[in-house]
C-alpha atoms as a PDB file:
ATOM      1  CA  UNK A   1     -32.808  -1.890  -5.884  1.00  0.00           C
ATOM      2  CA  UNK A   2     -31.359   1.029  -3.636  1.00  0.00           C
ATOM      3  CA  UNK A   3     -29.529  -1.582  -1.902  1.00  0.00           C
ATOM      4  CA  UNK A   4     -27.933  -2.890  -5.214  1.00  0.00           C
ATOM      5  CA  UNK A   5     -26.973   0.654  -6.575  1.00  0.00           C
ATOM      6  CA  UNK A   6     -25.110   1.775  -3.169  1.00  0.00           C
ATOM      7  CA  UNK A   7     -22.734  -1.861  -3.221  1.00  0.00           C
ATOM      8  CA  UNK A   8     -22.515  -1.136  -6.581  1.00  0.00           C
ATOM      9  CA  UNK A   9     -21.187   2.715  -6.467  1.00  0.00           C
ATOM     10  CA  UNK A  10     -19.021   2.087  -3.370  1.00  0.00           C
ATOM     11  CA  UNK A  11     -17.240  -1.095  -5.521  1.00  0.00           C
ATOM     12  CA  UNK A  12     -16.808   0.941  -8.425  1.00  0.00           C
ATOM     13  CA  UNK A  13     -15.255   3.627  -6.065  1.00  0.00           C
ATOM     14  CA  UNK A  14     -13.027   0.981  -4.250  1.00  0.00           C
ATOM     15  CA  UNK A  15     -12.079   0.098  -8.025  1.00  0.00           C
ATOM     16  CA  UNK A  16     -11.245   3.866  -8.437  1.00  0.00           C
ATOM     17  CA  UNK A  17      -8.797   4.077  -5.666  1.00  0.00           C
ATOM     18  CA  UNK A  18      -7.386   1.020  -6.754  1.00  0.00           C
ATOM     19  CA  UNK A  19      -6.597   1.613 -10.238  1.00  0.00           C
ATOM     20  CA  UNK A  20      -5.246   5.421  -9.110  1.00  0.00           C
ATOM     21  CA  UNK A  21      -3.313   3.842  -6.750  1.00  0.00           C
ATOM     22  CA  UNK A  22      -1.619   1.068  -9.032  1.00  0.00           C
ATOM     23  CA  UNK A  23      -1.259   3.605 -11.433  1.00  0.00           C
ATOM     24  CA  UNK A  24       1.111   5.701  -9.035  1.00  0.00           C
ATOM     25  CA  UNK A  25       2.723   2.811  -8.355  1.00  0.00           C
ATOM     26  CA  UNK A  26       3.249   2.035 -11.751  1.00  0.00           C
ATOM     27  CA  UNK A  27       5.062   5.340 -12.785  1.00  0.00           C
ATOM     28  CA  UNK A  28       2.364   7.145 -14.658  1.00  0.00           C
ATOM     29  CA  UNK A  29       3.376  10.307 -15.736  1.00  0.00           C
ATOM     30  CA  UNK A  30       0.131  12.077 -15.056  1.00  0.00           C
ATOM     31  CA  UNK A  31      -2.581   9.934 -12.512  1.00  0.00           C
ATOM     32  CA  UNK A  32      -6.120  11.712 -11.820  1.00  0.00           C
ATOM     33  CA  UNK A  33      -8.353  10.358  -9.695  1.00  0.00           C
ATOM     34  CA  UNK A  34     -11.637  10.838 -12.263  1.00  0.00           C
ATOM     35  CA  UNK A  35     -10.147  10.432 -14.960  1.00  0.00           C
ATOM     36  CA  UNK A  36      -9.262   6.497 -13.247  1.00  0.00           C
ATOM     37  CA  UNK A  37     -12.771   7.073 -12.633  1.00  0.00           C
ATOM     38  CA  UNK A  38     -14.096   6.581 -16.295  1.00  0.00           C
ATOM     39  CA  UNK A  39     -11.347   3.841 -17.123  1.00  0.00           C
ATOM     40  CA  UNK A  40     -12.778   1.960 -14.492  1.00  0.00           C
ATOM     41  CA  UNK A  41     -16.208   3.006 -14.910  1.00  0.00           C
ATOM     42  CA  UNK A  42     -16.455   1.489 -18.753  1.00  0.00           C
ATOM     43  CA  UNK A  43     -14.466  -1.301 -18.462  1.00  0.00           C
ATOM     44  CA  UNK A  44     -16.313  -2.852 -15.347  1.00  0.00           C
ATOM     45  CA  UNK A  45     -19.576  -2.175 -17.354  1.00  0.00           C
ATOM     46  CA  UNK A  46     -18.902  -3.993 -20.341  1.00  0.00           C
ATOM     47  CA  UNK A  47     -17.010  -6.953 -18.343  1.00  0.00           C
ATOM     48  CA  UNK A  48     -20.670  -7.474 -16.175  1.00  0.00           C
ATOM     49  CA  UNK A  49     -22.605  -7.011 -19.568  1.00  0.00           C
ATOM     50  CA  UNK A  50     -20.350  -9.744 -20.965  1.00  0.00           C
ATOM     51  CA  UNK A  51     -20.853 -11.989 -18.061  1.00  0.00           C
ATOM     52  CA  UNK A  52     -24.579 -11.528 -17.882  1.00  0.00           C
ATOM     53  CA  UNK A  53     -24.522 -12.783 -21.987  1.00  0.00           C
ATOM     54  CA  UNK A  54     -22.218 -15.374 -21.630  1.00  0.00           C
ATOM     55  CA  UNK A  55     -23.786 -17.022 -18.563  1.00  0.00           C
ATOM     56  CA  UNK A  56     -26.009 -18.886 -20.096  1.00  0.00           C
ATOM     57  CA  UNK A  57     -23.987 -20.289 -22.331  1.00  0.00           C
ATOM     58  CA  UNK A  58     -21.000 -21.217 -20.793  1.00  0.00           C
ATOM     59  CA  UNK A  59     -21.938 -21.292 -17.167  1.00  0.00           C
ATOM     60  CA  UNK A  60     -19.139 -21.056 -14.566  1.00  0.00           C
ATOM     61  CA  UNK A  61     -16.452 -19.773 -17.318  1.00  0.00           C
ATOM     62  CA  UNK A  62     -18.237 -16.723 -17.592  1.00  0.00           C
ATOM     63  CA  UNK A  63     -16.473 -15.428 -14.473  1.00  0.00           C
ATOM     64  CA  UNK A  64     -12.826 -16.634 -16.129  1.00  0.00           C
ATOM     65  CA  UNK A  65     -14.144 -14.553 -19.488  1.00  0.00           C
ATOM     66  CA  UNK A  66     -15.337 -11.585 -17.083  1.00  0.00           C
ATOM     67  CA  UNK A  67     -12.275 -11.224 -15.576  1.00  0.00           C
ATOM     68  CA  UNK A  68     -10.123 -11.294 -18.577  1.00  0.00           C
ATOM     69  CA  UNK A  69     -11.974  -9.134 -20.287  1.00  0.00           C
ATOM     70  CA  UNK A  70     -11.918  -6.480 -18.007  1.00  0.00           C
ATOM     71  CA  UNK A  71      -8.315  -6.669 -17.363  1.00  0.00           C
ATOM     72  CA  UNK A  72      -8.318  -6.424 -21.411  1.00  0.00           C
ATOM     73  CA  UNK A  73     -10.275  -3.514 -21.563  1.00  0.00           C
ATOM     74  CA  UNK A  74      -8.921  -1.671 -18.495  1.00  0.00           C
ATOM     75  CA  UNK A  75      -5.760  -1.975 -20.136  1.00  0.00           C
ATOM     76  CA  UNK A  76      -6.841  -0.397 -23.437  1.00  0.00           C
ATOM     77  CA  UNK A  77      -8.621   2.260 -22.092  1.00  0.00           C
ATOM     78  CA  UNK A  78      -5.694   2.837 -19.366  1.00  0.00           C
ATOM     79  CA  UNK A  79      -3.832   3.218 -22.498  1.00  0.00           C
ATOM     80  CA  UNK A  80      -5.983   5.672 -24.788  1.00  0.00           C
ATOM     81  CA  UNK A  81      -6.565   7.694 -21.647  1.00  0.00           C
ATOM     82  CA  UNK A  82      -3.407   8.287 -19.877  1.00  0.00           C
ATOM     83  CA  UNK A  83      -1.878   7.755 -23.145  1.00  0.00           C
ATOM     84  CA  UNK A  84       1.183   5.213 -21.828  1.00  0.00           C
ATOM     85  CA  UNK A  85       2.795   1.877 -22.855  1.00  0.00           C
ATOM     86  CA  UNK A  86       1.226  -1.258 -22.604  1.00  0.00           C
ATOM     87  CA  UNK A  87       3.486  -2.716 -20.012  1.00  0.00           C
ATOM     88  CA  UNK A  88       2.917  -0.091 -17.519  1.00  0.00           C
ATOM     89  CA  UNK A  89      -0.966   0.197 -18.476  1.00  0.00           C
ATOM     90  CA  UNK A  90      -1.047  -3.780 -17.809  1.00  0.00           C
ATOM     91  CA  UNK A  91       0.671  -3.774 -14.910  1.00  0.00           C
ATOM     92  CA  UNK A  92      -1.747  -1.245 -13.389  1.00  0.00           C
ATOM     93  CA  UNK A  93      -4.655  -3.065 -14.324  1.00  0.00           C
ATOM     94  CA  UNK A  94      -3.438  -5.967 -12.463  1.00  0.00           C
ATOM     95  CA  UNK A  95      -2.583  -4.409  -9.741  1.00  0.00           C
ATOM     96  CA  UNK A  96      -5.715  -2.418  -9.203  1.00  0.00           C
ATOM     97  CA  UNK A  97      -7.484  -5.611  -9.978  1.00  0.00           C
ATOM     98  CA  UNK A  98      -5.814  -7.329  -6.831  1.00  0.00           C
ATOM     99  CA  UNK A  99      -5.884  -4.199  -4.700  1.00  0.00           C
ATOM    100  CA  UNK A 100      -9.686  -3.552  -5.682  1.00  0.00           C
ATOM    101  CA  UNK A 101     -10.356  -7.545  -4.257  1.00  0.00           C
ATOM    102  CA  UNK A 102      -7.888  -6.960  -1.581  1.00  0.00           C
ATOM    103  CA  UNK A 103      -9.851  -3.832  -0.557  1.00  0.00           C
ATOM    104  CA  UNK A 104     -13.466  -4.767  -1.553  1.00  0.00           C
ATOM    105  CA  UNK A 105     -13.981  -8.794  -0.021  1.00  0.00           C
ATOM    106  CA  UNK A 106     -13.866  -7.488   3.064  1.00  0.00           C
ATOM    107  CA  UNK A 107     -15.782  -4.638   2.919  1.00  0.00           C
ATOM    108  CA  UNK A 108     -18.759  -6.654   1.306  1.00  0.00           C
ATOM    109  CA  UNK A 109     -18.660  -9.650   3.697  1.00  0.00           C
ATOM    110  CA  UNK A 110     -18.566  -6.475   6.667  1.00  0.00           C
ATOM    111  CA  UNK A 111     -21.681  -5.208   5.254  1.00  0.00           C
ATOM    112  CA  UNK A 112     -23.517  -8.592   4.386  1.00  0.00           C
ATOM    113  CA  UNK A 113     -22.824  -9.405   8.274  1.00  0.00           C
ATOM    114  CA  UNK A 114     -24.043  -6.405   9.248  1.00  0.00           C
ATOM    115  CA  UNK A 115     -27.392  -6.581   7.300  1.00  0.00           C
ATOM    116  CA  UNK A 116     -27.814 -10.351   8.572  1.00  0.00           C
ATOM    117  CA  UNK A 117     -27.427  -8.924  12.119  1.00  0.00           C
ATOM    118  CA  UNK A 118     -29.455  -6.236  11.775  1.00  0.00           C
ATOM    119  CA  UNK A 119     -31.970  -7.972   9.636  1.00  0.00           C
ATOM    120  CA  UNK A 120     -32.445  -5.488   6.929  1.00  0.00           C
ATOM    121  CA  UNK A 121     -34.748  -6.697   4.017  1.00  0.00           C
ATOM    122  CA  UNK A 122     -33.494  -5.718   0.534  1.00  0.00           C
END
């Protein structure tokens, strides 16, 4: 259970970085790094919540509804945080979506290696 929390709190972190990151790039007026924090935090949250409901019933399109919805909630709390327009609220999301993958796959696969090689049990 330790082993889940850490992966989980370092991806959530990675996700941080990534949406602060997009949202520089994306010409925020004002970007802070925790308050990315909780617009990551909630959205990510209630995306895995959704997936864990909707798995049952639909299976493999769970992932497909996970993913949109937490580009559709990152974008509306991007926007009632920051408090700017959808287009550059959107364009952060995706962006810190494909930084936060572009970051994080390799970070997990490192780490699954290294507990494989160093036979760790969970």
């Amino acid at each position: 259970m330790l082993y889940n929390f850490i992966v989980a709190f370092s991806f959530l972190l990675i996700a941080t970085f990534s949406y602060w990151y997009s949202s520089k790039l994306a010409n925020y007026q004002k970007t802070s790094f925790f308050m990315s924090f909780f617009v990551v935090l909630i959205p990510y949250t209630l995306s895995g919540g959704l997936k864990l409901l909707t798995e049952k019933f639909i299976s493999h399109y769970s992932l497909l509804v996970m993913f949109l919805a937490l580009i559709i909630l990152q974008t509306y709390f991007g926007k009632l945080i920051f408090k700017e327009d959808l287009k550059k609220t959107l364009i952060a999301s995706l962006l810190g979506l494909i930084v936060t993958v572009i970051i994080g796959l390799p970070i997990l696969v490192l780490s699954g290696i290294a507990i494989t090689y160093l036979n760790l049990k969970q």
